[in-house]
Every structure is written in C-alpha cells, then in structure tokens.
N, C-alpha and C. Protein backbone atom coordinates (compact mmCIF):
# COMPACT_ATOMS: atom_id res chain seq x y z
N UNK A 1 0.81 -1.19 0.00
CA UNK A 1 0.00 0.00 0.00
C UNK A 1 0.86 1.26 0.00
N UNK A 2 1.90 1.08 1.48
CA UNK A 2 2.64 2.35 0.68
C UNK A 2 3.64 2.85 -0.41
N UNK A 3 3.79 1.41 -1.08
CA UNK A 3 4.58 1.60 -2.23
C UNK A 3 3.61 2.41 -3.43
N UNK A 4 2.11 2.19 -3.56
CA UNK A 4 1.45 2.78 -4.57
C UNK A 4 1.34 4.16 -3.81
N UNK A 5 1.20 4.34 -2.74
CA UNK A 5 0.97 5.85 -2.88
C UNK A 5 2.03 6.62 -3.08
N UNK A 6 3.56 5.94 -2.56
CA UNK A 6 4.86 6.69 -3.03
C UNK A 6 4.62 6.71 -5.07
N UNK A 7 4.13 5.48 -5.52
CA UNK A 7 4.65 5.84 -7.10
C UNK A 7 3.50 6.76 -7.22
N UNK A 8 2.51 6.69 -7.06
CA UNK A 8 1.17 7.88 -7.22
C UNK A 8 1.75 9.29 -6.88
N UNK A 9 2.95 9.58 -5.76
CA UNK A 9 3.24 10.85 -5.56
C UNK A 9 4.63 10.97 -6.71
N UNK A 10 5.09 10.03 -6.84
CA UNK A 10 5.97 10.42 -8.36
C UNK A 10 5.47 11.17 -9.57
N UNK A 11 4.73 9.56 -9.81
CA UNK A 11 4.13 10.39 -11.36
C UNK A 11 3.38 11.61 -11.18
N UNK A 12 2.51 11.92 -9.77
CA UNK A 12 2.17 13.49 -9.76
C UNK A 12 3.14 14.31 -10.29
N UNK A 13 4.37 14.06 -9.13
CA UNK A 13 5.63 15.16 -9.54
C UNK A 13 6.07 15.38 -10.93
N UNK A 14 6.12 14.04 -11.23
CA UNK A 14 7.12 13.93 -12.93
C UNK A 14 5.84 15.09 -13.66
N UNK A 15 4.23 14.81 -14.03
CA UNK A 15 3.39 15.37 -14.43
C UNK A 15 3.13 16.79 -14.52
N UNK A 16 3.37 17.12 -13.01
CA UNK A 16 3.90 18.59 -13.10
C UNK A 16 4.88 19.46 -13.30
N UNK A 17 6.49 18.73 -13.21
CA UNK A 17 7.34 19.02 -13.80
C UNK A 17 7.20 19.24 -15.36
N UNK A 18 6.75 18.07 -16.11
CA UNK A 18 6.12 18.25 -17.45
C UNK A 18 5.26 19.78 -17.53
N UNK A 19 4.13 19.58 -17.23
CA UNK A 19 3.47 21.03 -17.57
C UNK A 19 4.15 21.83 -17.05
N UNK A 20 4.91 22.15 -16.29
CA UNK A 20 6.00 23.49 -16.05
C UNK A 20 6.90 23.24 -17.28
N UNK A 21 7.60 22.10 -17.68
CA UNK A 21 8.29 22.37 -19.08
C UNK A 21 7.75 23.03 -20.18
N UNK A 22 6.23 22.69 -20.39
CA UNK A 22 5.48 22.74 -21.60
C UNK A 22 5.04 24.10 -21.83
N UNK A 23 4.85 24.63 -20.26
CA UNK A 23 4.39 26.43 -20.47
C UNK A 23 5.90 27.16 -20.33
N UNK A 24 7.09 26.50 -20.62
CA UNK A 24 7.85 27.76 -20.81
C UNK A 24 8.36 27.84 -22.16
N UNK A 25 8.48 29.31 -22.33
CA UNK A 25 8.83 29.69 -23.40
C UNK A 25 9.80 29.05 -24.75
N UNK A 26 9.86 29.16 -25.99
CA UNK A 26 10.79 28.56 -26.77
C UNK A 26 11.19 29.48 -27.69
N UNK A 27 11.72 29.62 -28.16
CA UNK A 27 12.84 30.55 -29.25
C UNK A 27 13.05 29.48 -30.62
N UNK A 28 12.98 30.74 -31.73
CA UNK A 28 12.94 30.52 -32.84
C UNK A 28 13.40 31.15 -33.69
N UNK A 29 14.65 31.03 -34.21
CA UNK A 29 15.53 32.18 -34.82
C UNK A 29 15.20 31.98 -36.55
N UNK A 30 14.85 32.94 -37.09
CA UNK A 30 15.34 32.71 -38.88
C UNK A 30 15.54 33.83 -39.62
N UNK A 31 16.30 33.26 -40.78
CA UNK A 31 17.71 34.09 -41.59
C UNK A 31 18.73 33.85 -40.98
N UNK A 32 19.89 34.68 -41.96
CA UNK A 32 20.60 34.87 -41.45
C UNK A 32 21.25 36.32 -41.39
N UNK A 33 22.00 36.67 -40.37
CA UNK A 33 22.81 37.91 -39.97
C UNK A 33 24.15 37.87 -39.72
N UNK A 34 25.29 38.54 -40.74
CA UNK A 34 26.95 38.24 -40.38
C UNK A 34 27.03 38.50 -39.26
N UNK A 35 28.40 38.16 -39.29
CA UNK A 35 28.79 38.34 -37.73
C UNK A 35 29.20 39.62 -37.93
N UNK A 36 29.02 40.81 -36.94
CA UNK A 36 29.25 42.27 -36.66
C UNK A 36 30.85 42.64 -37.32
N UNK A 37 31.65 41.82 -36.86
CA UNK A 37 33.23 42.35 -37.30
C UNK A 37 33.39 41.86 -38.72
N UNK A 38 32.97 41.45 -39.15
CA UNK A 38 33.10 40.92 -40.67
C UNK A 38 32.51 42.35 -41.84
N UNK A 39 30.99 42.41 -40.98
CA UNK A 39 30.22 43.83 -41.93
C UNK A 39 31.21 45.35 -41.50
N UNK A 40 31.61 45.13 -40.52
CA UNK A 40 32.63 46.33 -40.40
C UNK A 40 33.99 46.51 -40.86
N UNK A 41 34.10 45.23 -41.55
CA UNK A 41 35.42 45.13 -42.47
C UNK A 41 34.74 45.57 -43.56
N UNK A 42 34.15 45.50 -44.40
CA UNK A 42 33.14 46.64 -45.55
C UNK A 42 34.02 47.30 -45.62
N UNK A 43 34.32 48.17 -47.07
CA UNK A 43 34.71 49.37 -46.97
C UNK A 43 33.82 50.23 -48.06
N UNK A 44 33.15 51.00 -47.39
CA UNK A 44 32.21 51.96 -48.27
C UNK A 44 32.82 52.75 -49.46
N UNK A 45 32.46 52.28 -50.71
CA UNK A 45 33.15 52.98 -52.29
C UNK A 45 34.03 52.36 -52.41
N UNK A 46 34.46 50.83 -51.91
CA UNK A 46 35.81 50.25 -52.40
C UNK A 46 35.35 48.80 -52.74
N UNK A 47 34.65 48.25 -51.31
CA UNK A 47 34.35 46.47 -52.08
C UNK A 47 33.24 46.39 -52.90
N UNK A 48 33.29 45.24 -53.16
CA UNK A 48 32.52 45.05 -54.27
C UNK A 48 31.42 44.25 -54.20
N UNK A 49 30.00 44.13 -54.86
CA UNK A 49 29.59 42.42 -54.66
C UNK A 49 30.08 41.61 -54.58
N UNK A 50 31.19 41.06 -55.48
CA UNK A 50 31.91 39.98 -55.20
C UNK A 50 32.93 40.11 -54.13
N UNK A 51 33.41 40.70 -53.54
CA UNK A 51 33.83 41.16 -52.05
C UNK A 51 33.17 40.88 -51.46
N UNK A 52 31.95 41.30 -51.14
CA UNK A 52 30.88 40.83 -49.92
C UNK A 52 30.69 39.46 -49.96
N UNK A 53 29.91 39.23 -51.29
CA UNK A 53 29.68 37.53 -51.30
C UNK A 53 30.71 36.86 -50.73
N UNK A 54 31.72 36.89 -50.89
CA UNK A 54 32.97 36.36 -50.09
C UNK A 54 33.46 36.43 -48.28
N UNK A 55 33.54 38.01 -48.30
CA UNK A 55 33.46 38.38 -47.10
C UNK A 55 32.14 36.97 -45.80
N UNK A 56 30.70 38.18 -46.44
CA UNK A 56 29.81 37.67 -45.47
C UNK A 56 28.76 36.63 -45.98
N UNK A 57 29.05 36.22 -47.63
CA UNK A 57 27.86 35.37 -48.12
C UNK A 57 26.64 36.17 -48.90
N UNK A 58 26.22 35.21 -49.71
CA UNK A 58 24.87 35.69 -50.41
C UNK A 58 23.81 36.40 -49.21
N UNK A 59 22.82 37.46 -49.20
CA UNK A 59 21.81 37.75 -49.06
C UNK A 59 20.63 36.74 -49.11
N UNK A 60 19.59 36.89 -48.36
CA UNK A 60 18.67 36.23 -48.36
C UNK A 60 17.46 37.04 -49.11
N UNK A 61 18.04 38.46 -49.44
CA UNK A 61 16.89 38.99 -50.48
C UNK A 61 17.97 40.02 -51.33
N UNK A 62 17.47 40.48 -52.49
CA UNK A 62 18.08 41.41 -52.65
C UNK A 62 17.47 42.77 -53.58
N UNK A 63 18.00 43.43 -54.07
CA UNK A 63 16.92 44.92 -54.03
C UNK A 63 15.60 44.66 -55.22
N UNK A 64 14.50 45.05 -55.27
CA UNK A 64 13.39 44.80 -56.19
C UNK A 64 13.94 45.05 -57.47
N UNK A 65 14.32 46.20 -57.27
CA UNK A 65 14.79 47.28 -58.41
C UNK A 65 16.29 46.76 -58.97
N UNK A 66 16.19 46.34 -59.83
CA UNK A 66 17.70 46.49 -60.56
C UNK A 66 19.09 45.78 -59.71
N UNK A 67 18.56 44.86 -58.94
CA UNK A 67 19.58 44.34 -57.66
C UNK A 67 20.22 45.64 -56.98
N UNK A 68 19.95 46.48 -56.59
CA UNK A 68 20.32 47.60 -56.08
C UNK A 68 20.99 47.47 -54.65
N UNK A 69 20.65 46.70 -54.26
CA UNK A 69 20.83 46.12 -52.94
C UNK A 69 20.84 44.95 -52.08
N UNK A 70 21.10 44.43 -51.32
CA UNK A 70 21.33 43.36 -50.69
C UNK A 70 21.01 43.27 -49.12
N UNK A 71 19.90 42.42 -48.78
CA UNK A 71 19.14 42.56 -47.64
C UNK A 71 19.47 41.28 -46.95
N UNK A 72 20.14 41.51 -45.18
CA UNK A 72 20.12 40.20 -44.92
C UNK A 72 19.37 40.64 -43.68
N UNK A 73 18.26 39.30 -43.50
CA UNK A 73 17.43 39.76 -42.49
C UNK A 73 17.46 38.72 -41.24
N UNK A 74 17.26 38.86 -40.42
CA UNK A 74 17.02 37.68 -39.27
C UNK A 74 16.12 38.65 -38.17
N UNK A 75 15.26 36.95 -37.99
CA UNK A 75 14.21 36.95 -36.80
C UNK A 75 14.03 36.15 -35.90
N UNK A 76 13.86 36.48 -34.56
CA UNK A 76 13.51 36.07 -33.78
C UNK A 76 12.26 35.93 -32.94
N UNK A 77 11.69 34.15 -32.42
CA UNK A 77 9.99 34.19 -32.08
C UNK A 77 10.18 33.60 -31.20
N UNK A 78 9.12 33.85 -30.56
CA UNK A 78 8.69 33.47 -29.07
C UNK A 78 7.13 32.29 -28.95
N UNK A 79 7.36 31.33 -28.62
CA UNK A 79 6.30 30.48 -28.19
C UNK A 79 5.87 30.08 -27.13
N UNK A 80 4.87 30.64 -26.23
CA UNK A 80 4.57 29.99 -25.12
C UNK A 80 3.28 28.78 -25.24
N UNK A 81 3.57 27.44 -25.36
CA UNK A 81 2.79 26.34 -25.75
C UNK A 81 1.83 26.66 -26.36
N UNK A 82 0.04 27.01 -26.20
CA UNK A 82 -0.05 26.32 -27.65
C UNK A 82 -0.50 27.80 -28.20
N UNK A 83 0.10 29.03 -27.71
CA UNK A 83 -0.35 30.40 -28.33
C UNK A 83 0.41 30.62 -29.39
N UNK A 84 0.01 31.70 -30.05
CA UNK A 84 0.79 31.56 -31.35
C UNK A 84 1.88 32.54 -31.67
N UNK A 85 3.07 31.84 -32.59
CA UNK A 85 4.63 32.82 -32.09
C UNK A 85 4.34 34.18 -32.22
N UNK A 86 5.52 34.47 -31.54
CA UNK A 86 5.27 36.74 -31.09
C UNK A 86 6.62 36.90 -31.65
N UNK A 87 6.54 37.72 -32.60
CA UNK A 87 8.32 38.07 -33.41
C UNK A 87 8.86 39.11 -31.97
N UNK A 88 9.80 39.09 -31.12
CA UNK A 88 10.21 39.31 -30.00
C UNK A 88 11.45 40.35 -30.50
N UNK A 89 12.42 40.36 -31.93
CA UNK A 89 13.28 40.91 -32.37
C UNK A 89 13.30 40.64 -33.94
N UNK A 90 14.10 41.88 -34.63
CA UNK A 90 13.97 41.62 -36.15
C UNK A 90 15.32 42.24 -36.36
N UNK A 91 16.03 41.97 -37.12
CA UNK A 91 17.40 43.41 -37.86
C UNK A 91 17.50 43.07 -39.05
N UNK A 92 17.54 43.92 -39.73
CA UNK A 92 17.81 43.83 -41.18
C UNK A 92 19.35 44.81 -41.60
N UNK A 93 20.21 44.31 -42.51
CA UNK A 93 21.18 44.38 -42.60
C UNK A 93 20.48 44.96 -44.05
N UNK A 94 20.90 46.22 -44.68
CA UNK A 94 20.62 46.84 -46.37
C UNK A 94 22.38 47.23 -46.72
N UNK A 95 22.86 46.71 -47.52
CA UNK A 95 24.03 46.96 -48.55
C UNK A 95 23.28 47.46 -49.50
N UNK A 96 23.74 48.49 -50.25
CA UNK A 96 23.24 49.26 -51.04
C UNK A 96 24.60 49.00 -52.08
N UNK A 97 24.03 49.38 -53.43
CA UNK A 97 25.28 49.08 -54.72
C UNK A 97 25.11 50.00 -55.39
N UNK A 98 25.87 50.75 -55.85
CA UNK A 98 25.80 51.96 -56.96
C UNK A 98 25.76 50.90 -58.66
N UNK A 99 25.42 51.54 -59.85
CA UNK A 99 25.61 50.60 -60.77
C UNK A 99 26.55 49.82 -61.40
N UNK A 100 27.93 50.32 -60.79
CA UNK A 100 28.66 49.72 -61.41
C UNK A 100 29.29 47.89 -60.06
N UNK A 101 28.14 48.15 -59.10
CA UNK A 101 28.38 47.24 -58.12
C UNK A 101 29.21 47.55 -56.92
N UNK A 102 29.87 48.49 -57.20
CA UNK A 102 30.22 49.06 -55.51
C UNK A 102 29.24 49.61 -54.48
N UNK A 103 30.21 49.32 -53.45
CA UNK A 103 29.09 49.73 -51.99
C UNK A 103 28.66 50.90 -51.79
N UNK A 104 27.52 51.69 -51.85
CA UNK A 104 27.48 53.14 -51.57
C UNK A 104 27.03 53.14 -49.77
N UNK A 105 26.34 51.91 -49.99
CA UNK A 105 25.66 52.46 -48.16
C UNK A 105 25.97 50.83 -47.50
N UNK A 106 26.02 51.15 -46.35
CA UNK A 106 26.11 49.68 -45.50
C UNK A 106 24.85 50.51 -44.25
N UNK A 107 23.45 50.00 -43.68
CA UNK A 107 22.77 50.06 -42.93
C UNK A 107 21.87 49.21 -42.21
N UNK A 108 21.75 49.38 -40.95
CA UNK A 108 20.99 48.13 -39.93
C UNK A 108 20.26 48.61 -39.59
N UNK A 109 19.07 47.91 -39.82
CA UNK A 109 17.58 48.30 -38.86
C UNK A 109 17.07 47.68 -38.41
N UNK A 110 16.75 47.66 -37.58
CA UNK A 110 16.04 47.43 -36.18
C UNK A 110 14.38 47.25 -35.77
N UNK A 111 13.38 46.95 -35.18
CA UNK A 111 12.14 46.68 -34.91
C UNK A 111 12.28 47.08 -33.23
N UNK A 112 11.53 48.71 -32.99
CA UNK A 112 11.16 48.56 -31.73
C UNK A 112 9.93 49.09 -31.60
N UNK A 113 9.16 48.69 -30.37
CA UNK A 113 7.66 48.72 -30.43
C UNK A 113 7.11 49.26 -31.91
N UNK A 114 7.34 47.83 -32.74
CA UNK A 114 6.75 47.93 -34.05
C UNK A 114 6.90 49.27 -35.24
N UNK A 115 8.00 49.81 -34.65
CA UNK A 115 8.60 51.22 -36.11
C UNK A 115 9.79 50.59 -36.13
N UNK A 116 9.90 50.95 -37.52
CA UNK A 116 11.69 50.34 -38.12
C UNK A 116 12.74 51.42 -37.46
N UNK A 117 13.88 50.93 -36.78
CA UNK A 117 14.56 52.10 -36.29
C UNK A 117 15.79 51.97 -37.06
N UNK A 118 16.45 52.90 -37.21
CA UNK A 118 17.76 52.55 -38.05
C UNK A 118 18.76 53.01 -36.69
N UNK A 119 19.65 51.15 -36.54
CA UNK A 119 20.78 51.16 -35.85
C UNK A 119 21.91 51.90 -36.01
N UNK A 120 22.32 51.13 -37.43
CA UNK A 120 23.76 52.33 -38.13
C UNK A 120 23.53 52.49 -39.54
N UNK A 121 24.71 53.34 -39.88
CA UNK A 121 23.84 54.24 -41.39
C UNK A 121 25.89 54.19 -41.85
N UNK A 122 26.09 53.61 -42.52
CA UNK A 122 27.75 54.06 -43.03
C UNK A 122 27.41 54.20 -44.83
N UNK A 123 27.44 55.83 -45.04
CA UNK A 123 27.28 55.70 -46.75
C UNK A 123 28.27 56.56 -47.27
N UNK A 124 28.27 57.25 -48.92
CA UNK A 124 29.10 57.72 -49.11
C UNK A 124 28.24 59.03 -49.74
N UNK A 125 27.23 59.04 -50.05
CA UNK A 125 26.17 60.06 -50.21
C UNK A 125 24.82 59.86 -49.47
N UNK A 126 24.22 60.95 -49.71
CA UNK A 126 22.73 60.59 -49.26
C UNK A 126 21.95 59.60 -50.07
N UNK A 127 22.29 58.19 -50.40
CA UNK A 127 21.38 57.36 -50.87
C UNK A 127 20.95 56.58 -49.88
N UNK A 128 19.09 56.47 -50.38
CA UNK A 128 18.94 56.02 -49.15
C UNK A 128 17.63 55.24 -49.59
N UNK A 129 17.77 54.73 -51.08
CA UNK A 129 17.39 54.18 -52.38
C UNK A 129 16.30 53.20 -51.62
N UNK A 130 16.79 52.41 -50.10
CA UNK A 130 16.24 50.90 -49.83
C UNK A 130 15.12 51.45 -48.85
N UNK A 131 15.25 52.06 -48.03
CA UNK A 131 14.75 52.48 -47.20
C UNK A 131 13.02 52.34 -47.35
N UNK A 132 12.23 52.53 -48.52
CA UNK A 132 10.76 52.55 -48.73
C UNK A 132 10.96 51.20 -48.49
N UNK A 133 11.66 50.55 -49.19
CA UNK A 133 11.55 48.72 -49.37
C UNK A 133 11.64 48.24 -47.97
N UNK A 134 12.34 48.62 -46.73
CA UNK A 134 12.46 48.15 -45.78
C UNK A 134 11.31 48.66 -45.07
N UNK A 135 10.92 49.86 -45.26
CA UNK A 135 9.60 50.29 -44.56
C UNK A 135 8.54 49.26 -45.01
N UNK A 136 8.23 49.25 -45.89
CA UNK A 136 7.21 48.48 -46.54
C UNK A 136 7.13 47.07 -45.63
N UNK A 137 8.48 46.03 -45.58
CA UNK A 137 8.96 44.71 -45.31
C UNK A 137 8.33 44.65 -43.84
N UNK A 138 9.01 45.50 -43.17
CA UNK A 138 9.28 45.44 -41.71
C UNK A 138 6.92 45.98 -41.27
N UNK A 139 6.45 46.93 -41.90
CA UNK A 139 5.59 46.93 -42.18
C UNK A 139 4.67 45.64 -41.94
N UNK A 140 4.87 44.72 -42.87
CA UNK A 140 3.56 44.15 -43.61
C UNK A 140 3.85 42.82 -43.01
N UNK A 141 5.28 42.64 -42.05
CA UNK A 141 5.38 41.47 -41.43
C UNK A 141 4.46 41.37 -40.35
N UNK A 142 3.75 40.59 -40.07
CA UNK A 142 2.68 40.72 -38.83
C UNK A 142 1.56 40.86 -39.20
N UNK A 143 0.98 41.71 -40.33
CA UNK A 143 0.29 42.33 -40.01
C UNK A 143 -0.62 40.90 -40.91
N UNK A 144 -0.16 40.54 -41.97
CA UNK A 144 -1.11 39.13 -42.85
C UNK A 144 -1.48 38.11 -42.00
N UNK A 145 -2.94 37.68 -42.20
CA UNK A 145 -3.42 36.92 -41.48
C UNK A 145 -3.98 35.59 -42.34
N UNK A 146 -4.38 34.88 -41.72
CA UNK A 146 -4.84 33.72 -42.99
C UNK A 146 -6.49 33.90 -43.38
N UNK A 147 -7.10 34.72 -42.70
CA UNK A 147 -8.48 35.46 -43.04
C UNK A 147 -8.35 36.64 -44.25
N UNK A 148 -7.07 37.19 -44.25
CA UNK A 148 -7.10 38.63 -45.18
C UNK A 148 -6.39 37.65 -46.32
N UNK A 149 -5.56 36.91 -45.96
CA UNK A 149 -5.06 35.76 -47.33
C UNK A 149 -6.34 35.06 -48.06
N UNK A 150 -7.07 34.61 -47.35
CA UNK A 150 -8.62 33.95 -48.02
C UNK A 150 -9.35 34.73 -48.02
N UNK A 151 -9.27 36.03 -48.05
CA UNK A 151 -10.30 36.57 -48.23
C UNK A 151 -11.57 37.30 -47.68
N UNK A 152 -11.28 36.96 -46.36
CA UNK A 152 -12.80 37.14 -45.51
C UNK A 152 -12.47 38.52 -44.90
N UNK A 153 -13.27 38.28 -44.20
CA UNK A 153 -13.23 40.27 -43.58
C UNK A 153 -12.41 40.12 -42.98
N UNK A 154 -11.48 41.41 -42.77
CA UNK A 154 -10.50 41.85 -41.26
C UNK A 154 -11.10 42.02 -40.16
C-alpha cells in the first residue's frame, strides 16, 4: 500500500514538472545575420559584390529594383505552448550598390515597439534608395493573417 501511494506521488511530480516544461517559453531564430566584425570590415566605395559575397555570403533577399541592394534579415519568435509565435526581435542588414556594383551604403535596422529604427547608417552620399523597401517589409510582417489571405473580412 505504501509503495502505490509513493509511485502515485511520483508520477504526480514527474506530471507537473512536465506542464512546467510545456508552459515555458521557446525561441525561434530565422535568416541569417553576419557576424558584426566581418560587416565592419566593408569598406564603403571600395568592395565590391563579389567582395561581400565572399566576405559575409549571399543575401537572403536582394533589391526589387535592378539588384540595387542586398538585404540580410534575421528573426527572432517566441512560443509559449499552444499560443501563437510573437516576433520578439527583427534586424535587417541593407548593402546598397551603386551601378557599377560598388558599396554606396552599409545600414541596420532594427524593430522597436513595431517602427523600423535605423541602428547604423555608413554611406558615401545621401542614398537612401532601400529604405521605402524596408519600410514596406518590416511593415507588412505581422500584419497578414490567414483570413485577409482567403479573403474574408479583417
């Protein structure tokens, strides 16, 4: 007899240990983002696309317009069991290219309480060519639902 009520007070424990695992949080990273000392080896009006590609790797997007630019983005989500993920952090990395493929701008932006903030800005004029495109991006993430995708009312 008191062996079943000792395993009865186990599997309680193990059970609730479980649901304390299950309601904590989980992390979910995607893209990718160089590593900081690599994008600060850049040199603004000197490397090249094929410099970068080398340096830090292909982009995971790159400019609408005319390849104008090179966007590397990464995100980070939050899951608390069965609610649905919360983007918790965003940065977007914009290389900007003049036409002949050199660097005019190197810039990082940022997501805080939902406005794009710009971290750092290294250019060689005022181009600032990407900037609608990142407004737009950083924008419209969140906001699609699978009701406004099919169609039905907002």
């Amino acid at each position: 007899m008191r062996g079943i009520s000792q395993a009865v007070r186990i599997a309680g424990l193990a059970l609730a240990v479980g649901a304390l695992a299950a309601c904590s949080a989980t992390f979910r990273n995607h893209g990718y983002m160089p590593d900081r000392a690599e994008v600060e080896g850049l040199i603004v009006g000197v490397d090249t696309r094929d410099s970068v590609d080398t340096t830090i790797g292909e982009p995971g997007l790159s400019g609408i317009v005319d390849d104008s630019g090179w966007y590397y983005v990464r995100s980070r989500f939050r899951t608390y069991g069965w609610q649905e993920p919360e983007e918790v952090d965003r940065e977007v990395l914009a290389i900007s290219f003049n036409p002949e493929g050199t660097i005019t701008n190197i810039e990082t932006f940022g997501l805080e309480n939902g406005n794009v903030v710009r971290l750092t800005r290294r250019v060689t004029t005022e181009n600032t060519q990407g900037v609608g495109f990142l407004r737009q991006a950083f924008g419209n993430l969140g906001r699609v639902t699978a009701d406004t995708l099919l169609g039905g009312n907002n």
